[in-house]
N, C-alpha and C. Protein backbone atom coordinates (compact mmCIF):
# COMPACT_ATOMS: atom_id res chain seq x y z
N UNK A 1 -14.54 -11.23 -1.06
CA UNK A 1 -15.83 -10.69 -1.43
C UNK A 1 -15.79 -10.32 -2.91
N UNK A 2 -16.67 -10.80 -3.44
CA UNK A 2 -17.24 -10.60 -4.86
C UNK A 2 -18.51 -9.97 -5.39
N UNK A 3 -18.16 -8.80 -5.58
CA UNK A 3 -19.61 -8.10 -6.19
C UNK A 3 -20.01 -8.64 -7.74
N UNK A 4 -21.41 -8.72 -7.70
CA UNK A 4 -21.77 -8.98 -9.01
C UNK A 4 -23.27 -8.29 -9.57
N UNK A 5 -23.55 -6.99 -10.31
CA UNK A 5 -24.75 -6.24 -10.45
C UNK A 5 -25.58 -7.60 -11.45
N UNK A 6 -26.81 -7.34 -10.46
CA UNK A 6 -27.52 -8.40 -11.53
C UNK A 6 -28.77 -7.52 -11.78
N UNK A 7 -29.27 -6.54 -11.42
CA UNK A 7 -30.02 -6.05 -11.98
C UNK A 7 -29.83 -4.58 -11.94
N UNK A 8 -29.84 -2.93 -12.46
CA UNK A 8 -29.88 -1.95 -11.98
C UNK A 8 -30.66 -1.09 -12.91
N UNK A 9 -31.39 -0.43 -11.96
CA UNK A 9 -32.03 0.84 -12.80
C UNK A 9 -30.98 2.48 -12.08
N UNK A 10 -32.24 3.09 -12.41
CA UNK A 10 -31.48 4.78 -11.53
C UNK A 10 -31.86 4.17 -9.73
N UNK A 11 -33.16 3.95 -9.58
CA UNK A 11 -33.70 3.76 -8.24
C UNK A 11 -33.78 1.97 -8.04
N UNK A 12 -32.85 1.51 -8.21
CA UNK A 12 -33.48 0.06 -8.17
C UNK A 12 -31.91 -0.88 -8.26
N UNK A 13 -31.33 -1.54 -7.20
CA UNK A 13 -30.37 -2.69 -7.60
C UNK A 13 -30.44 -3.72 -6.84
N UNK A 14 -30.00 -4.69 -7.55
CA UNK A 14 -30.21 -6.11 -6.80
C UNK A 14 -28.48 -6.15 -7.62
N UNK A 15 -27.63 -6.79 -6.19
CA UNK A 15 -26.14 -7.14 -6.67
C UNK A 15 -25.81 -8.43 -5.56
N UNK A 16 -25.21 -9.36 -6.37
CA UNK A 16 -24.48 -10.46 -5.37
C UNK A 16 -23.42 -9.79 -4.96
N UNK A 17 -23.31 -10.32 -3.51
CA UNK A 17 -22.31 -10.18 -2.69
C UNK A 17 -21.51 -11.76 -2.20
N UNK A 18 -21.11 -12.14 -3.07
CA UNK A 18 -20.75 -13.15 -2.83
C UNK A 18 -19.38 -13.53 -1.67
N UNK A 19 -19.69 -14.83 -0.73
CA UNK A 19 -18.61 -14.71 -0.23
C UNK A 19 -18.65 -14.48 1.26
N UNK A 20 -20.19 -13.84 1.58
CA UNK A 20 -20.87 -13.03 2.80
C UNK A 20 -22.01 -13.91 3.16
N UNK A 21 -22.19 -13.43 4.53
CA UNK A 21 -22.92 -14.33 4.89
C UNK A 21 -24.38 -13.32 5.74
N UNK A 22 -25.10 -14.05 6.57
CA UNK A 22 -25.97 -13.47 7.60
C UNK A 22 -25.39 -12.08 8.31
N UNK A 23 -24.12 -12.42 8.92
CA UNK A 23 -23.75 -11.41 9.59
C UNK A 23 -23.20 -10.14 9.17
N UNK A 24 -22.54 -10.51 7.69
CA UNK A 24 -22.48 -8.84 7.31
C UNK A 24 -23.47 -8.30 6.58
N UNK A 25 -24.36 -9.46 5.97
CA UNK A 25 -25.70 -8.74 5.01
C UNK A 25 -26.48 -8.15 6.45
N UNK A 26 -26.78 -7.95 7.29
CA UNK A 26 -27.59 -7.41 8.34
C UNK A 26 -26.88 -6.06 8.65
N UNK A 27 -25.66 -6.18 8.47
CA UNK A 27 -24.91 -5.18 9.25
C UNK A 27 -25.43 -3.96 7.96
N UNK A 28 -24.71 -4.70 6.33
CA UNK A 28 -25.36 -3.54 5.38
C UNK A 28 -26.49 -3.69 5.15
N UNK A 29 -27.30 -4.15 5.62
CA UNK A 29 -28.77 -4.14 5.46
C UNK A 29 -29.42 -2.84 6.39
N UNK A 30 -28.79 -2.88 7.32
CA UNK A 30 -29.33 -1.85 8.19
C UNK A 30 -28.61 -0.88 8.14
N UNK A 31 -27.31 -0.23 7.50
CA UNK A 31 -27.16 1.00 7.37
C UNK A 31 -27.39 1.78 5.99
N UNK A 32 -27.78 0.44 5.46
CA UNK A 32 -28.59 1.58 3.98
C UNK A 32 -29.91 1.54 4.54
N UNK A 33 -30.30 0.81 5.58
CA UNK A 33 -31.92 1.23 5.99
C UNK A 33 -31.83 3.03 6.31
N UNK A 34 -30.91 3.01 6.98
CA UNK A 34 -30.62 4.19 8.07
C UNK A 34 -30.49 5.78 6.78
N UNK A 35 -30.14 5.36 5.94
CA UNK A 35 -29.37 6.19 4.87
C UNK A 35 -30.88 7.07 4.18
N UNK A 36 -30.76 8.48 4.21
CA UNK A 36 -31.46 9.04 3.58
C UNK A 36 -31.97 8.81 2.26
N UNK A 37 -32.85 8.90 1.36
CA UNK A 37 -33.70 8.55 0.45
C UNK A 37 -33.88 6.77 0.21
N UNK A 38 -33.20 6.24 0.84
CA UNK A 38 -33.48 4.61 0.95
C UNK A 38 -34.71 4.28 1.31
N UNK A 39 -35.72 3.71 0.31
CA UNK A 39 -37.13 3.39 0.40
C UNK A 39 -36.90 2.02 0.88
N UNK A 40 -35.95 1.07 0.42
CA UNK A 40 -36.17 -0.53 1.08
C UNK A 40 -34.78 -1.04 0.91
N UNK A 41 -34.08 -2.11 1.55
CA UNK A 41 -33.43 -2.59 1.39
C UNK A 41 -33.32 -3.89 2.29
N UNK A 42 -32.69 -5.21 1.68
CA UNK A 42 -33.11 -6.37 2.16
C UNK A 42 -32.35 -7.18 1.29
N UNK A 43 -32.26 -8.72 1.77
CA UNK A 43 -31.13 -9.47 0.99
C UNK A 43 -31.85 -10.98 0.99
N UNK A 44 -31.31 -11.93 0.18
CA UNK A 44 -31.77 -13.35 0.05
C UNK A 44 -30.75 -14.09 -0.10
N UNK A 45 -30.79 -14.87 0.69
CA UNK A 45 -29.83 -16.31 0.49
C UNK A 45 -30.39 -17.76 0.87
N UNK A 46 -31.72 -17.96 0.92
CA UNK A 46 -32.43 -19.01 0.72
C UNK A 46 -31.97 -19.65 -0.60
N UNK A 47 -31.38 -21.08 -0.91
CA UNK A 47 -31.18 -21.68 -2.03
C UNK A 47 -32.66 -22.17 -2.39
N UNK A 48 -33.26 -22.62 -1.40
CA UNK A 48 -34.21 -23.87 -1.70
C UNK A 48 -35.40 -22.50 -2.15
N UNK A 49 -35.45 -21.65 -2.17
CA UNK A 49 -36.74 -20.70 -2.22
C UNK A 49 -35.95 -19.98 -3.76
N UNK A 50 -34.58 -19.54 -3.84
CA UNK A 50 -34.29 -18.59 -4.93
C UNK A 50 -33.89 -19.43 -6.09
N UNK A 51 -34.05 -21.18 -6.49
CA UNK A 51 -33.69 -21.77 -7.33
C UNK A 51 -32.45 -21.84 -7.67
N UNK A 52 -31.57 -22.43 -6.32
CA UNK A 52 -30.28 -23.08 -5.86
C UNK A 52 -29.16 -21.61 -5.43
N UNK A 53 -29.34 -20.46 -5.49
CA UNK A 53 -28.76 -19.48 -5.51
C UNK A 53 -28.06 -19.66 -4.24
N UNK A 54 -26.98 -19.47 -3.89
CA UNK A 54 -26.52 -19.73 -2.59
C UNK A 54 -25.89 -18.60 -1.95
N UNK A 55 -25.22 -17.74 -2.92
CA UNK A 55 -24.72 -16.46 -2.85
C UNK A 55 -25.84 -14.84 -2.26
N UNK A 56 -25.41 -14.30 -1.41
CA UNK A 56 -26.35 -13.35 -1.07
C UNK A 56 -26.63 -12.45 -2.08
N UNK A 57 -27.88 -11.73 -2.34
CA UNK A 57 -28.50 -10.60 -3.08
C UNK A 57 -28.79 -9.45 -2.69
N UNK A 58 -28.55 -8.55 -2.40
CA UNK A 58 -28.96 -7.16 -2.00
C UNK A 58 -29.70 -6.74 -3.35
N UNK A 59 -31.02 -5.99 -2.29
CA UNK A 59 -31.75 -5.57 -3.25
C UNK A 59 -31.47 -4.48 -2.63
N UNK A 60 -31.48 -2.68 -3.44
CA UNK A 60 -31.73 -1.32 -2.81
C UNK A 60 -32.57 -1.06 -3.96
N UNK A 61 -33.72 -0.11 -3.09
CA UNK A 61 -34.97 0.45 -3.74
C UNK A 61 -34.57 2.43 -3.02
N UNK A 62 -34.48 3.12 -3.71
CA UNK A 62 -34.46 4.81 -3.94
C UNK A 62 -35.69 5.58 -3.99
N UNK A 63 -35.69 6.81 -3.41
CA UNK A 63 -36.64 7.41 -3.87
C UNK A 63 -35.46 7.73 -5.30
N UNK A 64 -36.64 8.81 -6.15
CA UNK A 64 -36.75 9.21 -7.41
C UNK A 64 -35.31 10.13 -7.13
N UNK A 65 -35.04 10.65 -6.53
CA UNK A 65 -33.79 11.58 -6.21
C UNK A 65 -32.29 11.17 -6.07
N UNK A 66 -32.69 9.99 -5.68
CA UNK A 66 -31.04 9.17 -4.94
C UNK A 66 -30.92 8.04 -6.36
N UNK A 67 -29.64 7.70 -6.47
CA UNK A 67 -29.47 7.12 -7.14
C UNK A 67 -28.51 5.89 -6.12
N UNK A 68 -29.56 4.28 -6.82
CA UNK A 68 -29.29 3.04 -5.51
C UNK A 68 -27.66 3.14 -5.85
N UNK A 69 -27.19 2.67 -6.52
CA UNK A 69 -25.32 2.69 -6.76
C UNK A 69 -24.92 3.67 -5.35
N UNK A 70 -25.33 5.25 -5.54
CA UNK A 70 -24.77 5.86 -4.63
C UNK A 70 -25.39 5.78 -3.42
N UNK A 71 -26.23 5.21 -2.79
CA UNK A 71 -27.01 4.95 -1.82
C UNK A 71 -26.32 3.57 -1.35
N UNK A 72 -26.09 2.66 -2.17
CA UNK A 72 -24.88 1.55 -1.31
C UNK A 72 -23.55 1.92 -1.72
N UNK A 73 -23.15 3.49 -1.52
CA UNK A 73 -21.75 3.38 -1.25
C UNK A 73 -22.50 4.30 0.02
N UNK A 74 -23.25 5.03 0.05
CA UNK A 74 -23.40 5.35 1.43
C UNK A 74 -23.50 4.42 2.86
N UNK A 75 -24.09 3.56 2.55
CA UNK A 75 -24.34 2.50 3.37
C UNK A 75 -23.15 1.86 3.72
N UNK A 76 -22.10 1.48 2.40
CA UNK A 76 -20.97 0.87 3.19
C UNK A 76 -20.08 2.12 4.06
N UNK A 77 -19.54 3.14 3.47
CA UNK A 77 -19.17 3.81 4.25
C UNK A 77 -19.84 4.28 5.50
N UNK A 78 -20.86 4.13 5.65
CA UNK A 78 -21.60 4.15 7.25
C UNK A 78 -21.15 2.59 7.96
N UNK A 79 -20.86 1.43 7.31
CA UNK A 79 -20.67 0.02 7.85
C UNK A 79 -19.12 0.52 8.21
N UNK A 80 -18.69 1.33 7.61
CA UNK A 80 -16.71 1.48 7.85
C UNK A 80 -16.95 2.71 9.15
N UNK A 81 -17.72 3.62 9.30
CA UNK A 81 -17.76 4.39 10.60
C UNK A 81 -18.13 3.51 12.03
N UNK A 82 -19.26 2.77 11.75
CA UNK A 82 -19.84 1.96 12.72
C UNK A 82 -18.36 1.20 13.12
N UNK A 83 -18.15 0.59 12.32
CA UNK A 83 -16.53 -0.43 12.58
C UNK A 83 -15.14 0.45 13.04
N UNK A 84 -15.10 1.89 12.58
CA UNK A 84 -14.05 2.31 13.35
C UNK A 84 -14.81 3.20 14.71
N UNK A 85 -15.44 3.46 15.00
CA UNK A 85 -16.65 3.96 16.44
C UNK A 85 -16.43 2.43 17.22
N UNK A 86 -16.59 1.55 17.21
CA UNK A 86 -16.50 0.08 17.64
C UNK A 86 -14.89 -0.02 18.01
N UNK A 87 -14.07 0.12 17.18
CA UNK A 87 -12.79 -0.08 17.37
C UNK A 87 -12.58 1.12 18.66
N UNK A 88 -12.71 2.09 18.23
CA UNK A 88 -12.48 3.41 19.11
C UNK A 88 -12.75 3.13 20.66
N UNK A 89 -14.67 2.90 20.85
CA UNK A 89 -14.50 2.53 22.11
C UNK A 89 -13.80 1.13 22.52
N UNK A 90 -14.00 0.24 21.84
CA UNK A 90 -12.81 -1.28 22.85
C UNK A 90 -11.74 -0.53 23.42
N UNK A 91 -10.96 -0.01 22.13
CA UNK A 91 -9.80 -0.05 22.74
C UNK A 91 -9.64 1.40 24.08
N UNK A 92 -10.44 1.73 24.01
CA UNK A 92 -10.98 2.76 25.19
C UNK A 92 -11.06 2.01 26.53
N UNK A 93 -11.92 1.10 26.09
CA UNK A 93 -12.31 0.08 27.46
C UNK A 93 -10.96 -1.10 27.92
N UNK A 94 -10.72 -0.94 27.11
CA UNK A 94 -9.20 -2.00 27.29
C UNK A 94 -8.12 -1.65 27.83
């Protein structure tokens, strides 16, 4: 995995995540949804629509208070709880 900031304000980033696919952009897609002051968040990997781009984009949108940088480290560290809560119960059930 390869991060790459391609755009950032205080409330505003769009970063490649290169390397990733459908299944983990959904996974962080939906726990920076979940994440307090997170106004939007959503990703693109359409080539034929983003002018050959093949690599995924996360966009995070903030309220005025949160700053997006720290709003996707919240999100991943909520993707690392979800994944050890997951681990916890299997091996419960196993």
């Amino acid at each position: 995995m390869e991060l790459r900031v391609i755009e950032k304000t205080d409330t505003e980033l769009s970063i490649e995540i290169a390397g990733e696919d459908h299944t983990f952009m959904n996974v962080l897609k939906g726990a920076l949804l979940e994440a307090d002051g997170v106004e939007a968040a959503t990703y693109d990997v359409n080539p034929e629509q983003s002018g050959g781009q093949t690599e995924p984009i996360l966009t995070v949108k903030t309220e005025d208070d949160v700053d997006a940088l720290d709003a996707l480290e919240t999100g991943a560290d909520r993707v690392m709880e979800k994944a050890d809560d997951f681990r916890t119960a299997f091996e419960a059930a196993a």
